[in-house]
PDB file of N, CA and C in Angstrom:
ATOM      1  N   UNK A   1      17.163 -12.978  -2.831  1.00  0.00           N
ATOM      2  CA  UNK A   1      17.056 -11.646  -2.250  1.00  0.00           C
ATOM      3  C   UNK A   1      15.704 -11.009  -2.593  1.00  0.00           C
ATOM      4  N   UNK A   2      15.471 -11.169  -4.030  1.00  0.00           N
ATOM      5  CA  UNK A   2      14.065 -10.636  -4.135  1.00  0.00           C
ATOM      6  C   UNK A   2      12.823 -11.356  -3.288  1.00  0.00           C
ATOM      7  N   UNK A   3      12.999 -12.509  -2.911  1.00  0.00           N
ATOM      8  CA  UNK A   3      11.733 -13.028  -2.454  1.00  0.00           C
ATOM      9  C   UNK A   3      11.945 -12.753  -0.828  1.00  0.00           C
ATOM     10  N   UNK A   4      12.755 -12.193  -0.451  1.00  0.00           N
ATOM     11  CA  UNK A   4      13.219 -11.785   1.088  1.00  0.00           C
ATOM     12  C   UNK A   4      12.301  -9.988   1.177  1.00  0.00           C
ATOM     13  N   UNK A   5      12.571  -9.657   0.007  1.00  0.00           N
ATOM     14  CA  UNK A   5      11.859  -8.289  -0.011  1.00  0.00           C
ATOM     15  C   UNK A   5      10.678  -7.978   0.523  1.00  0.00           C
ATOM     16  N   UNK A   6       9.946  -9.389  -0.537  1.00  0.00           N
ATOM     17  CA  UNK A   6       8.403  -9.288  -0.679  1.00  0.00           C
ATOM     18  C   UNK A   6       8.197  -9.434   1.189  1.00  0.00           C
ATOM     19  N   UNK A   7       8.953 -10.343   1.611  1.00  0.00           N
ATOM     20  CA  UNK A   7       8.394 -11.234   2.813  1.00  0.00           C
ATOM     21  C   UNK A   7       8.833 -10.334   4.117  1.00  0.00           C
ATOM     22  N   UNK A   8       9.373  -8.981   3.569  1.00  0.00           N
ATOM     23  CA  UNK A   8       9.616  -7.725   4.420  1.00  0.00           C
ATOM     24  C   UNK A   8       8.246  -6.833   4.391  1.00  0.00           C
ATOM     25  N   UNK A   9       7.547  -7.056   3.235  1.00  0.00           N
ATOM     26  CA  UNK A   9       6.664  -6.148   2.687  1.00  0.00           C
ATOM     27  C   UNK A   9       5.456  -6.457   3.611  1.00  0.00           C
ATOM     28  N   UNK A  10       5.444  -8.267   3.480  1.00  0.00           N
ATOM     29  CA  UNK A  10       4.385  -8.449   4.238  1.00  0.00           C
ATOM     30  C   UNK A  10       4.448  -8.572   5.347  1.00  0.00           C
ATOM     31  N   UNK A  11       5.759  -8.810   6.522  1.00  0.00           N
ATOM     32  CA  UNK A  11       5.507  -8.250   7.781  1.00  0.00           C
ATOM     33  C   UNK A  11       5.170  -6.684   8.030  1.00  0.00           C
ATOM     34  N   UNK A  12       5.668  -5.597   7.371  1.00  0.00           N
ATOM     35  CA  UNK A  12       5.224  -4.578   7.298  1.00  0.00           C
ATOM     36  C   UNK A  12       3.730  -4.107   7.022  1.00  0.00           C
ATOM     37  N   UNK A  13       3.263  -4.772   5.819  1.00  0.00           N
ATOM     38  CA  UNK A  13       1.319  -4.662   6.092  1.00  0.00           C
ATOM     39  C   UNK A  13       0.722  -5.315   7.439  1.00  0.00           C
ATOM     40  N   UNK A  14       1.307  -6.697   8.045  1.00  0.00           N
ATOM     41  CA  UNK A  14       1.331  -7.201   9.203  1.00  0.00           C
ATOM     42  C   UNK A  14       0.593  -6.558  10.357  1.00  0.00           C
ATOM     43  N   UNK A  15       1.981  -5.506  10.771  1.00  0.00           N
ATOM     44  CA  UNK A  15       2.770  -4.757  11.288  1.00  0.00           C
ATOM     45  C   UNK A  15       1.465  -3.401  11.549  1.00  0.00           C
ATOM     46  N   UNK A  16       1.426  -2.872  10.262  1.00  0.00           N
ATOM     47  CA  UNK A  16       0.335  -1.249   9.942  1.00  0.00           C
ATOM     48  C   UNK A  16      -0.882  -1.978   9.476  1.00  0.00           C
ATOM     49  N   UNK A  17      -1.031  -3.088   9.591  1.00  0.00           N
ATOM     50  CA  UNK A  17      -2.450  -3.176   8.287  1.00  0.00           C
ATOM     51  C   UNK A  17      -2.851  -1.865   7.899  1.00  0.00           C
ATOM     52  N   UNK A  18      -1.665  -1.448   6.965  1.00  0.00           N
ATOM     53  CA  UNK A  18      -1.852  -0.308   5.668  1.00  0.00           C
ATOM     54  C   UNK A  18      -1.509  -0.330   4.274  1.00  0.00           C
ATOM     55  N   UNK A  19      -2.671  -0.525   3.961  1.00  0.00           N
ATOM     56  CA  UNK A  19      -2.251  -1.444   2.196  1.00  0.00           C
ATOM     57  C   UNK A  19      -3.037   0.170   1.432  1.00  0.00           C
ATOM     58  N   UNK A  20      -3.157   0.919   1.312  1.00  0.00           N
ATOM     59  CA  UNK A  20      -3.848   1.803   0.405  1.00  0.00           C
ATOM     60  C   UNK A  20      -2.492   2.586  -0.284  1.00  0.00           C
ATOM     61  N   UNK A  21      -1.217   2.664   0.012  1.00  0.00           N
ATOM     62  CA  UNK A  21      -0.180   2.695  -1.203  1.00  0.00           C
ATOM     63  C   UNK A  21       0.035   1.961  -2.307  1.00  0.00           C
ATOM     64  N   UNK A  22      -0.666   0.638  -1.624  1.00  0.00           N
ATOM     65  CA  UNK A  22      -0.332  -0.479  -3.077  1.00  0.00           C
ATOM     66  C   UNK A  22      -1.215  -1.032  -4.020  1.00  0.00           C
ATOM     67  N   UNK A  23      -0.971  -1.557  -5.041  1.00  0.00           N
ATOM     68  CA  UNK A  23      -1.445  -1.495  -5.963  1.00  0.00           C
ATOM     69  C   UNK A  23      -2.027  -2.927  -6.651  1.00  0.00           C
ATOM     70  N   UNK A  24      -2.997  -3.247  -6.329  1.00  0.00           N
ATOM     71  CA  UNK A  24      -3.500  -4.617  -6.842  1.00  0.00           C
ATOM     72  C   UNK A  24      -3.437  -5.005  -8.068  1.00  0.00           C
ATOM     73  N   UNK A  25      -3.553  -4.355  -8.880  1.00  0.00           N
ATOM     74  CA  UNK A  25      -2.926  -4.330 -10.232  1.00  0.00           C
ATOM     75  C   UNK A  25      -1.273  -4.868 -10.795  1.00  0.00           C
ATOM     76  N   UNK A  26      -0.485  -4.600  -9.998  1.00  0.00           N
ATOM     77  CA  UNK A  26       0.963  -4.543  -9.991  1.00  0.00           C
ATOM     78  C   UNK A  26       1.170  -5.791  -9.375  1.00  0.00           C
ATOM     79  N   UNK A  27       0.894  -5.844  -7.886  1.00  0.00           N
ATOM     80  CA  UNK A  27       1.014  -7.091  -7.371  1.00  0.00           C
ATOM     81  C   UNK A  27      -0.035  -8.520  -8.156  1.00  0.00           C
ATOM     82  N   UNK A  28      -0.833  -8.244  -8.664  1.00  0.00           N
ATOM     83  CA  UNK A  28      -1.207  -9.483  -9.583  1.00  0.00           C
ATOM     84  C   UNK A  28      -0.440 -10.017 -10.798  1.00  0.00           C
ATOM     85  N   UNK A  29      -0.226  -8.474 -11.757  1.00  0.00           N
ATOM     86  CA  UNK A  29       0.761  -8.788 -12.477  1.00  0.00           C
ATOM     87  C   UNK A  29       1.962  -9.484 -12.486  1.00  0.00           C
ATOM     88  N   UNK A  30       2.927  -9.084 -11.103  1.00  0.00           N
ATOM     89  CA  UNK A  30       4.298  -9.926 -10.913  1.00  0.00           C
ATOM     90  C   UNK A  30       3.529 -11.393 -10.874  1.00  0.00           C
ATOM     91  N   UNK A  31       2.639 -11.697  -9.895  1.00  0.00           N
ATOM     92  CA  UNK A  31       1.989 -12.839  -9.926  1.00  0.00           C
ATOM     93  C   UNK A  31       2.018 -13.863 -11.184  1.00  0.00           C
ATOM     94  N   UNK A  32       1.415 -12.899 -11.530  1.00  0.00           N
ATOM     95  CA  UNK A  32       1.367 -13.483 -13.347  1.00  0.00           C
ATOM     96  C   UNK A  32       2.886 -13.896 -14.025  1.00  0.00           C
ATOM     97  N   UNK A  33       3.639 -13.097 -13.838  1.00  0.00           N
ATOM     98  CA  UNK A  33       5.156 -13.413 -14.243  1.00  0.00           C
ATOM     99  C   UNK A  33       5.135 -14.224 -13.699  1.00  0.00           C
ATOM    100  N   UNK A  34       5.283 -14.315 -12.168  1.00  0.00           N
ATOM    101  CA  UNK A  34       6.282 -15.161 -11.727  1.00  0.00           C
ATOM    102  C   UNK A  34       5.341 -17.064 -11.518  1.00  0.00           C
ATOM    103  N   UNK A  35       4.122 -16.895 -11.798  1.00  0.00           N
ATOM    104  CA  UNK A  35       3.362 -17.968 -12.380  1.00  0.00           C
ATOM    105  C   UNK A  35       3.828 -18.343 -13.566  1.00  0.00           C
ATOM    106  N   UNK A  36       4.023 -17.600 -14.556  1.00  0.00           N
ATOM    107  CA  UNK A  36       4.606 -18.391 -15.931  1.00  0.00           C
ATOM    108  C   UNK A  36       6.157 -18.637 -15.706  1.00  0.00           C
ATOM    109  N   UNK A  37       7.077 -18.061 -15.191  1.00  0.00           N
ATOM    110  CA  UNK A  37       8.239 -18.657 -15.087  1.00  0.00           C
ATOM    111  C   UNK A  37       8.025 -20.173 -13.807  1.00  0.00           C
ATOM    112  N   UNK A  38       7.492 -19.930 -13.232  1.00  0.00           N
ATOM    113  CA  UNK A  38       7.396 -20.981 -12.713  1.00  0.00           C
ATOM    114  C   UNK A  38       6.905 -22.430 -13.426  1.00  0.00           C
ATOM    115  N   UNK A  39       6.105 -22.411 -14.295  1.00  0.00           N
ATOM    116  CA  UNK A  39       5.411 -22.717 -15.195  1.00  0.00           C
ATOM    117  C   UNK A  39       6.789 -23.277 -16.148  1.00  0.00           C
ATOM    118  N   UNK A  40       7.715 -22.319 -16.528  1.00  0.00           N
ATOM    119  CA  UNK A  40       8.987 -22.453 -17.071  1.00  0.00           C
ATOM    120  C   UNK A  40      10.021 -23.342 -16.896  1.00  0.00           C
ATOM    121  N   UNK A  41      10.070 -23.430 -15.586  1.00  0.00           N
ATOM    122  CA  UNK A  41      10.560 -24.034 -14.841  1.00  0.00           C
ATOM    123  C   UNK A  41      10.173 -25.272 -14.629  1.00  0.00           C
ATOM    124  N   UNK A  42       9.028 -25.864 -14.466  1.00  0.00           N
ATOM    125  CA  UNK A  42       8.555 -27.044 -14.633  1.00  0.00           C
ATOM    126  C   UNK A  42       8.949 -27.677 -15.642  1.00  0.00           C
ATOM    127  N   UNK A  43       8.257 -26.802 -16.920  1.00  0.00           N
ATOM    128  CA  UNK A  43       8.745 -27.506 -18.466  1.00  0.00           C
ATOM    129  C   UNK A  43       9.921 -27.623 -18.304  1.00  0.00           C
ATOM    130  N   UNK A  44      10.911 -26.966 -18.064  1.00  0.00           N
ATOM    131  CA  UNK A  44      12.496 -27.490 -18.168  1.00  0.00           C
ATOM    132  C   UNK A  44      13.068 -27.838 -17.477  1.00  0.00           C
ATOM    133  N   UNK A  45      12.174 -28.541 -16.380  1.00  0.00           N
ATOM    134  CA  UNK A  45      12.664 -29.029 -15.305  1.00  0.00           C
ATOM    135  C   UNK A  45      14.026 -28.806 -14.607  1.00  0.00           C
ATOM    136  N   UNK A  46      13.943 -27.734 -14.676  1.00  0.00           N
ATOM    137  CA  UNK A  46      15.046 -27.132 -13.726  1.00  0.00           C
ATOM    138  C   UNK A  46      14.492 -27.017 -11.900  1.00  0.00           C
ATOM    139  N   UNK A  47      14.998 -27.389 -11.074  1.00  0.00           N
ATOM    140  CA  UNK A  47      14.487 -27.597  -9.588  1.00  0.00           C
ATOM    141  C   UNK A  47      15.168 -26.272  -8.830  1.00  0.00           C
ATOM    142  N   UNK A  48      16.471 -25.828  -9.318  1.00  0.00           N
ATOM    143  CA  UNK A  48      16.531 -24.799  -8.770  1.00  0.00           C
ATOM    144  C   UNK A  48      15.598 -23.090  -9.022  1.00  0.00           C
ATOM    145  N   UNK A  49      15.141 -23.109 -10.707  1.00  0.00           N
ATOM    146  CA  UNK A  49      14.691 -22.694 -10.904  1.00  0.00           C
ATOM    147  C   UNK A  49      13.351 -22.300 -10.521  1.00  0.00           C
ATOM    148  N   UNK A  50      12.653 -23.334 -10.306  1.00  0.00           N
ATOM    149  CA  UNK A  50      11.540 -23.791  -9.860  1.00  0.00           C
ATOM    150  C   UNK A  50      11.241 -22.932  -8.275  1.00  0.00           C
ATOM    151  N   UNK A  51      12.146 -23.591  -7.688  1.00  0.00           N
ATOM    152  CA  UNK A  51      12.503 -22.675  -6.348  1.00  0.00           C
ATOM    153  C   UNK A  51      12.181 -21.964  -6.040  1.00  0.00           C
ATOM    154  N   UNK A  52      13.327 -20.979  -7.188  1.00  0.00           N
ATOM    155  CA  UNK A  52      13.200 -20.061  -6.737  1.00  0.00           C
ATOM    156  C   UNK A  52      12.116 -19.042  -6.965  1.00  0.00           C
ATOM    157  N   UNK A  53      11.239 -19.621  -8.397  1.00  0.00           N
ATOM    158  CA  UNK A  53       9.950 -18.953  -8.667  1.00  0.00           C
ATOM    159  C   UNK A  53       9.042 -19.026  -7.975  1.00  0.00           C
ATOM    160  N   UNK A  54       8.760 -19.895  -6.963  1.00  0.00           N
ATOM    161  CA  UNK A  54       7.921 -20.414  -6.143  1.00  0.00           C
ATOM    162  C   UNK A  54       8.263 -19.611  -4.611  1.00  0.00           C
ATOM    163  N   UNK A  55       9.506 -19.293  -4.578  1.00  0.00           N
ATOM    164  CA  UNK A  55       9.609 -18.570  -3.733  1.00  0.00           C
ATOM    165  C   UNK A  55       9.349 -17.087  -3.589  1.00  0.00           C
ATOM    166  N   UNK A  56       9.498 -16.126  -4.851  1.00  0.00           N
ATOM    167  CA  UNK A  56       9.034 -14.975  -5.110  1.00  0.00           C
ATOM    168  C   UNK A  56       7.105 -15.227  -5.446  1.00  0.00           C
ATOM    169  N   UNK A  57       6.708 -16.026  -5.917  1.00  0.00           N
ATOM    170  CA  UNK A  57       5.762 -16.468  -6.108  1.00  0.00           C
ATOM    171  C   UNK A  57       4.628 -16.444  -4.837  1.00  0.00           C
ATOM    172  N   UNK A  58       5.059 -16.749  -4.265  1.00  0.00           N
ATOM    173  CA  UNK A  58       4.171 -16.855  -2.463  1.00  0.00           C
ATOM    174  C   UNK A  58       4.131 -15.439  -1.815  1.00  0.00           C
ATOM    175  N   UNK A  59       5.065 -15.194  -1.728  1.00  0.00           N
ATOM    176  CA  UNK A  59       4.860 -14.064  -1.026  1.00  0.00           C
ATOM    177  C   UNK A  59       3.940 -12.721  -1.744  1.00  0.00           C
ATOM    178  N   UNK A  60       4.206 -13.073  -3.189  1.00  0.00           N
ATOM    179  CA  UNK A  60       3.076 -11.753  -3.884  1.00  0.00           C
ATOM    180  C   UNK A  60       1.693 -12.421  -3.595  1.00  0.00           C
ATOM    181  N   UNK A  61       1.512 -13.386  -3.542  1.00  0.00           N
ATOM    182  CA  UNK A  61       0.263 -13.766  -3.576  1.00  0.00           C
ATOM    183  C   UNK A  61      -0.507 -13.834  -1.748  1.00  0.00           C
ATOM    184  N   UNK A  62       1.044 -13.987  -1.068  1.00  0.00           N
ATOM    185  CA  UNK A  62       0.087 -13.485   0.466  1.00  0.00           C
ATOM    186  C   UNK A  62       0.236 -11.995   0.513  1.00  0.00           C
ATOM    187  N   UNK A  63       0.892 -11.128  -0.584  1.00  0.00           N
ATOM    188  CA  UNK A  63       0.425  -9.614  -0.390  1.00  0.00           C
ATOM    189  C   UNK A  63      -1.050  -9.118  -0.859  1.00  0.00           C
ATOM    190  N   UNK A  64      -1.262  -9.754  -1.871  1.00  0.00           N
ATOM    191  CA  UNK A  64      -2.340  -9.641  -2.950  1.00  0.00           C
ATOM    192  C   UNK A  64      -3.476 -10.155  -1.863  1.00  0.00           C
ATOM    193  N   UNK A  65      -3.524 -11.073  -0.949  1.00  0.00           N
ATOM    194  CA  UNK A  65      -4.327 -11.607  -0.103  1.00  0.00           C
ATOM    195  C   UNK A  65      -4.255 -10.143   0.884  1.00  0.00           C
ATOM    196  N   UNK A  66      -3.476  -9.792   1.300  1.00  0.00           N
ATOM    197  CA  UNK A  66      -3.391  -8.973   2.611  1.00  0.00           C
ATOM    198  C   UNK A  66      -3.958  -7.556   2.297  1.00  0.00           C
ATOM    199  N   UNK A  67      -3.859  -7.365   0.882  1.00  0.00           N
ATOM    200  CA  UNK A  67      -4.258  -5.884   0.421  1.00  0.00           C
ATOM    201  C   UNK A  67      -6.016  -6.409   0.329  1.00  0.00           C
ATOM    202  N   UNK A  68      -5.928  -7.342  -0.373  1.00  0.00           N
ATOM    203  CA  UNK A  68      -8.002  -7.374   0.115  1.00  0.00           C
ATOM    204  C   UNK A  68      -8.251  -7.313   1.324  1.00  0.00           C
ATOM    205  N   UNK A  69      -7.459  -8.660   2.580  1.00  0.00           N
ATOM    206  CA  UNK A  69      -7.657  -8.193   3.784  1.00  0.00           C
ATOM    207  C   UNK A  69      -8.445  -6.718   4.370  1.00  0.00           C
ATOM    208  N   UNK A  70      -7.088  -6.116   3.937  1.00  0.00           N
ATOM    209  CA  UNK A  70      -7.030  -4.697   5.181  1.00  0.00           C
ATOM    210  C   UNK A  70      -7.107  -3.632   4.102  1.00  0.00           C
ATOM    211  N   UNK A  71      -8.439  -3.733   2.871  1.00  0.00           N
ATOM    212  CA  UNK A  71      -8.158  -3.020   1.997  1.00  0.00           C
ATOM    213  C   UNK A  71      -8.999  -1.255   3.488  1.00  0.00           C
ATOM    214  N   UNK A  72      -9.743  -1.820   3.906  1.00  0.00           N
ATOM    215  CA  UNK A  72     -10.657  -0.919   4.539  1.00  0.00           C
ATOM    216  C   UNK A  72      -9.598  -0.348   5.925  1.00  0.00           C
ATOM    217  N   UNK A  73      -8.782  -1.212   6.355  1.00  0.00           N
ATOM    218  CA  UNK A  73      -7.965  -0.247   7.281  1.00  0.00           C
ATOM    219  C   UNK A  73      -6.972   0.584   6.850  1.00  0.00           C
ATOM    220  N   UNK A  74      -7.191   1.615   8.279  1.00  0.00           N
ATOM    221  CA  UNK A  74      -6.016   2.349   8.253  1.00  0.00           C
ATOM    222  C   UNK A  74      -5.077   3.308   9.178  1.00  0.00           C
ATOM    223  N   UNK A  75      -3.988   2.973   8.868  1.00  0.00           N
ATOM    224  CA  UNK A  75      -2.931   2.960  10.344  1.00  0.00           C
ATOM    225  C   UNK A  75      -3.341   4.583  10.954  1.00  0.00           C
ATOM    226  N   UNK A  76      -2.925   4.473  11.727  1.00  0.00           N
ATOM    227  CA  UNK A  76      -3.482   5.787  12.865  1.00  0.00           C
ATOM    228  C   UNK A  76      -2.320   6.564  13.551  1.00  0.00           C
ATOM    229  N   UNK A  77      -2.233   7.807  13.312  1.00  0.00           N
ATOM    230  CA  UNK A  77      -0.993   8.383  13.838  1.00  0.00           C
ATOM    231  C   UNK A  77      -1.815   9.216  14.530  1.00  0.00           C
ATOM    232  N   UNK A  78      -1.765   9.268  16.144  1.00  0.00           N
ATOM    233  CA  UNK A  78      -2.411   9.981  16.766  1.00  0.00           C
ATOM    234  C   UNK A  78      -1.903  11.785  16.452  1.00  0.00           C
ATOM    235  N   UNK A  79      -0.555  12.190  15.963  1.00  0.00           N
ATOM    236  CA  UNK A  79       0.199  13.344  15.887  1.00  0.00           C
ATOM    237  C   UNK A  79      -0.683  13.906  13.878  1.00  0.00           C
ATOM    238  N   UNK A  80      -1.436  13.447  13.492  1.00  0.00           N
ATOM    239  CA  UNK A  80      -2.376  13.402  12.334  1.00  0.00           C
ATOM    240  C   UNK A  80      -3.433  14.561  12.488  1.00  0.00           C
ATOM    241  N   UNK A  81      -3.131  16.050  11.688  1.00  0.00           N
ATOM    242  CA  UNK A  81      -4.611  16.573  12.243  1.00  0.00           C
ATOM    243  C   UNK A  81      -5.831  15.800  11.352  1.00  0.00           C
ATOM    244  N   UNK A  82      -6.728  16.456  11.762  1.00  0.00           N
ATOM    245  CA  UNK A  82      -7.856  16.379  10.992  1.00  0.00           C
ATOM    246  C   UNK A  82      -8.830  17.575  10.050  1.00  0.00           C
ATOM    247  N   UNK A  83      -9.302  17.000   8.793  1.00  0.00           N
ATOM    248  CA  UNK A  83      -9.992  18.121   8.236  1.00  0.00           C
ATOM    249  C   UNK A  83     -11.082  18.682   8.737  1.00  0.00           C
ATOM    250  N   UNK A  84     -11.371  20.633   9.067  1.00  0.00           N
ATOM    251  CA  UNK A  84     -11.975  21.168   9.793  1.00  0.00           C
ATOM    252  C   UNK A  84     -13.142  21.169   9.049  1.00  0.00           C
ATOM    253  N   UNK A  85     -13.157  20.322   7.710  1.00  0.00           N
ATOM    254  CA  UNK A  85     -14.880  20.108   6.913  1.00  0.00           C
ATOM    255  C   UNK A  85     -15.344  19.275   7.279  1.00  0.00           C
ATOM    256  N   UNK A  86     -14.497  17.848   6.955  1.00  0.00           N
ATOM    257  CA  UNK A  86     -14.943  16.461   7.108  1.00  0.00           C
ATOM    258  C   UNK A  86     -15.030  16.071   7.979  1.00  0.00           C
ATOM    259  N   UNK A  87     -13.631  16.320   8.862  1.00  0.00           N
ATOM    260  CA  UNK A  87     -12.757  15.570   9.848  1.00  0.00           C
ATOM    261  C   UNK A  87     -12.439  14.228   9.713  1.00  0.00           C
ATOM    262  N   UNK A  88     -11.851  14.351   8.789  1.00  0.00           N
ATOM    263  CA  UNK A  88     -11.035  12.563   7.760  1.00  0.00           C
ATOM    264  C   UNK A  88      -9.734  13.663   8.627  1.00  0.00           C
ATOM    265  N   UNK A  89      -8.242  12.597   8.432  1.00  0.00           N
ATOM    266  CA  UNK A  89      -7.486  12.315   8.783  1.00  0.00           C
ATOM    267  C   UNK A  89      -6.346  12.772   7.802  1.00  0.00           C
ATOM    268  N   UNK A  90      -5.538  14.010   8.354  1.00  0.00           N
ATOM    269  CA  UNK A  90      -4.509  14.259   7.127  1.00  0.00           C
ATOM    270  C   UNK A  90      -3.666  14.267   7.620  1.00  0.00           C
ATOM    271  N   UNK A  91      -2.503  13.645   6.121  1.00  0.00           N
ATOM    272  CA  UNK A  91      -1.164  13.198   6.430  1.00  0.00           C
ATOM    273  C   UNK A  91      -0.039  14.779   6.636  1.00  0.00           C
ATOM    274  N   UNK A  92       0.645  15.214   6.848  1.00  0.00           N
ATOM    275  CA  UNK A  92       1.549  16.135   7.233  1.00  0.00           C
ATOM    276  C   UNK A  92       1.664  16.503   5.913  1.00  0.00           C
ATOM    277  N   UNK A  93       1.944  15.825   4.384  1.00  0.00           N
ATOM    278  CA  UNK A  93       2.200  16.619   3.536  1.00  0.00           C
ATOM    279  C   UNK A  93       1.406  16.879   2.933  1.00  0.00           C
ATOM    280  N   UNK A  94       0.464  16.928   2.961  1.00  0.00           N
ATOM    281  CA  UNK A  94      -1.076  17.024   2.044  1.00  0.00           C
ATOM    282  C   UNK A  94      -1.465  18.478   2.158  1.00  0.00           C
ATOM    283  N   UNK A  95      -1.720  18.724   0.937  1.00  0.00           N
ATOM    284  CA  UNK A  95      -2.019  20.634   0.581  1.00  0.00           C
ATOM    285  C   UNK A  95      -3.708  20.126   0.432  1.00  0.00           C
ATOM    286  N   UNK A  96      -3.909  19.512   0.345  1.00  0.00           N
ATOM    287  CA  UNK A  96      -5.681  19.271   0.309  1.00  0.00           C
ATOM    288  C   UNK A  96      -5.860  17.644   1.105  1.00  0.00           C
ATOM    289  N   UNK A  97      -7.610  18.382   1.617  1.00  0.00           N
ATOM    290  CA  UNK A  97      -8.134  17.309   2.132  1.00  0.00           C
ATOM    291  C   UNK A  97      -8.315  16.061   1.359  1.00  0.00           C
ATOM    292  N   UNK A  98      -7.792  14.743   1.466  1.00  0.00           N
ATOM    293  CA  UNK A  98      -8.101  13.684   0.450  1.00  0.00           C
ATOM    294  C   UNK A  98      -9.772  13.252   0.703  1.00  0.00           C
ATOM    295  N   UNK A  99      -9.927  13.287   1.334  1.00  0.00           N
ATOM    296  CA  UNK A  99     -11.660  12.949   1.289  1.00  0.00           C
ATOM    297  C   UNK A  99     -12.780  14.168   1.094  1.00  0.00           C
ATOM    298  N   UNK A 100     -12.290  15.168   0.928  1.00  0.00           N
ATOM    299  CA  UNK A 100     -13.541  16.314   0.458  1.00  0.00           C
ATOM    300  C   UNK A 100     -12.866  17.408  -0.130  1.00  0.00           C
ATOM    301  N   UNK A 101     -11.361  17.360  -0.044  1.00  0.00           N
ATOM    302  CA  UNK A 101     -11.142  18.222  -1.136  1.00  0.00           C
ATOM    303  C   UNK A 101     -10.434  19.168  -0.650  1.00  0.00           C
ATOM    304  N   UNK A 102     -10.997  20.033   0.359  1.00  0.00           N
ATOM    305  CA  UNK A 102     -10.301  21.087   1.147  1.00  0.00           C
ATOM    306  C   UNK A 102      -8.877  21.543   1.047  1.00  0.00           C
ATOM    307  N   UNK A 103      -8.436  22.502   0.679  1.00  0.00           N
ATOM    308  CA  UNK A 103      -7.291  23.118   0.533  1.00  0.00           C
ATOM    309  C   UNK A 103      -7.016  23.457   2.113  1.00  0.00           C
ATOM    310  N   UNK A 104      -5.454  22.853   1.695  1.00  0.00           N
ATOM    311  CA  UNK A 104      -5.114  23.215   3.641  1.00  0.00           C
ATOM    312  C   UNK A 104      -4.542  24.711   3.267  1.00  0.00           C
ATOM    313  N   UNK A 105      -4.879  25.506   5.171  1.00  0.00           N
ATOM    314  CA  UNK A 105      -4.461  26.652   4.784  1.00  0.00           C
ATOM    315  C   UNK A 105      -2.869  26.754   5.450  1.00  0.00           C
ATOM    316  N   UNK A 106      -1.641  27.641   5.109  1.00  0.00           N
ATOM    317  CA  UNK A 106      -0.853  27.889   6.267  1.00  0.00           C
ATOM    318  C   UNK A 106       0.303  26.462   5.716  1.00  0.00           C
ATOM    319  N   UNK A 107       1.401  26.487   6.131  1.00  0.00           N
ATOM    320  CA  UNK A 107       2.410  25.397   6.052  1.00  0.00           C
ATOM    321  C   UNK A 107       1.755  24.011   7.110  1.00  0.00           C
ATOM    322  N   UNK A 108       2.211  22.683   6.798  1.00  0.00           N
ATOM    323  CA  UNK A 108       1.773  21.561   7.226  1.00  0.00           C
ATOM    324  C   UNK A 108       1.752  21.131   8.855  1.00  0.00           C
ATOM    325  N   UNK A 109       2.816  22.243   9.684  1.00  0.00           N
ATOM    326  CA  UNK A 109       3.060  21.997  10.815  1.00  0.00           C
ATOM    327  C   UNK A 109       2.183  23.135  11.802  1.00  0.00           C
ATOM    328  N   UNK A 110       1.950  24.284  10.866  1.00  0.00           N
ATOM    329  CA  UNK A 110       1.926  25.268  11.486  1.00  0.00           C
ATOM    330  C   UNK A 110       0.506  25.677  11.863  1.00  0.00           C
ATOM    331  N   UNK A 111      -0.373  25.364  11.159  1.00  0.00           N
ATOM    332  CA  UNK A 111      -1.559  25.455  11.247  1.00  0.00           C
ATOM    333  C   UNK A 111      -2.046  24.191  10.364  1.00  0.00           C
ATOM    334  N   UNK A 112      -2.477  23.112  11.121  1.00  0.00           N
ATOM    335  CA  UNK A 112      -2.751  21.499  11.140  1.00  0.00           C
ATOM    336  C   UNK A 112      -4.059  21.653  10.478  1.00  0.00           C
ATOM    337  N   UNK A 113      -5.103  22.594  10.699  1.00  0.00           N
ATOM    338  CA  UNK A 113      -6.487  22.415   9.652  1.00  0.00           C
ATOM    339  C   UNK A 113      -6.398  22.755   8.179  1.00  0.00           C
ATOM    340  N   UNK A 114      -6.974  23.191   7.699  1.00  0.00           N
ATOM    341  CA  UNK A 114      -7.806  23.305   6.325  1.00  0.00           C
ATOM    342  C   UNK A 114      -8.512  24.398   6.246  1.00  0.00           C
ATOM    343  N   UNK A 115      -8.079  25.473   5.006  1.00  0.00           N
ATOM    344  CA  UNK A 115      -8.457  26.523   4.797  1.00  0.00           C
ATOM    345  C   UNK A 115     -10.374  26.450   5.032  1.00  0.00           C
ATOM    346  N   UNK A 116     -10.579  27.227   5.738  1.00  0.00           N
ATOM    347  CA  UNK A 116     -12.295  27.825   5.490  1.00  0.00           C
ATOM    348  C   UNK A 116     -12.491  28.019   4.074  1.00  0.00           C
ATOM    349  N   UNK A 117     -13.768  27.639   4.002  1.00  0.00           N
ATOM    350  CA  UNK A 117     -14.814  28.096   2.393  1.00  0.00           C
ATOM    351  C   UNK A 117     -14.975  29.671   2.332  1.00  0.00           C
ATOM    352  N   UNK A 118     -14.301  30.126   1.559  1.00  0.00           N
ATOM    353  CA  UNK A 118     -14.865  31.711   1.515  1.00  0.00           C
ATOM    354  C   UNK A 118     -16.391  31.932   1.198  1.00  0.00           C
ATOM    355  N   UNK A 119     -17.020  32.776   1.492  1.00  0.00           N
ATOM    356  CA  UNK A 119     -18.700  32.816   1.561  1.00  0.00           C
ATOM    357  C   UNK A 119     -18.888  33.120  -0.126  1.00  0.00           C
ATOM    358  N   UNK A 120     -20.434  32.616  -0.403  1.00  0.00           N
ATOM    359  CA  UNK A 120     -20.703  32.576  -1.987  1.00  0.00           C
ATOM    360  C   UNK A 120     -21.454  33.583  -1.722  1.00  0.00           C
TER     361      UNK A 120
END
């Protein structure tokens, strides 16, 4: 079941090539586990074991591939405003611009830009 997860995960990056939620760090790490149990598995020659490490095993490592892939894309929701500084791309719940900072003004639906700079 766990290695059915992963192999959901990666039709889903597939799918959005949108990997900037995840975490290369994390996905190397399981890597790393599931390399030494596999590893485990050899030494004790267990074949089911083996398996099944090899089976959770693949799929982190074609995620870990797919997040370098498409580290630079990103999925596009045409219904997305944009920031009235930058004009980068904001998500519906975001109280600030992620690329320059901007405090949105007004609730997320209601007014889609980003507060103005008050004058210095």
């Amino acid at each position: 079941m766990l290695s059915v997860s992963y192999w959901f995960q990666i039709w889903k990056i597939h799918v959005h090539k949108e990997v900037r939620d995840l975490s290369v760090i994390y996905h190397v790490l399981l890597a790393t586990g599931f390399g030494i149990l596999t590893y485990t598995a050899v030494a004790e020659g267990s074949l089911i074991f083996l398996v099944k490490q090899v089976m959770t095993t693949i799929p982190v490592c074609v995620i870990i591939l797919q997040i370098y892939i498409h580290r630079e894309d990103h999925w596009h929701d045409p219904n997305d405003p944009n920031c009235a500084k930058c004009g980068g791309e904001l998500e519906d719940f975001w109280n600030h611009c992620a690329y320059c900072g901007r405090k949105r003004s007004g609730s997320s639906n209601t007014n889609p830009g980003l507060a103005e700079e008050a004058p210095s």
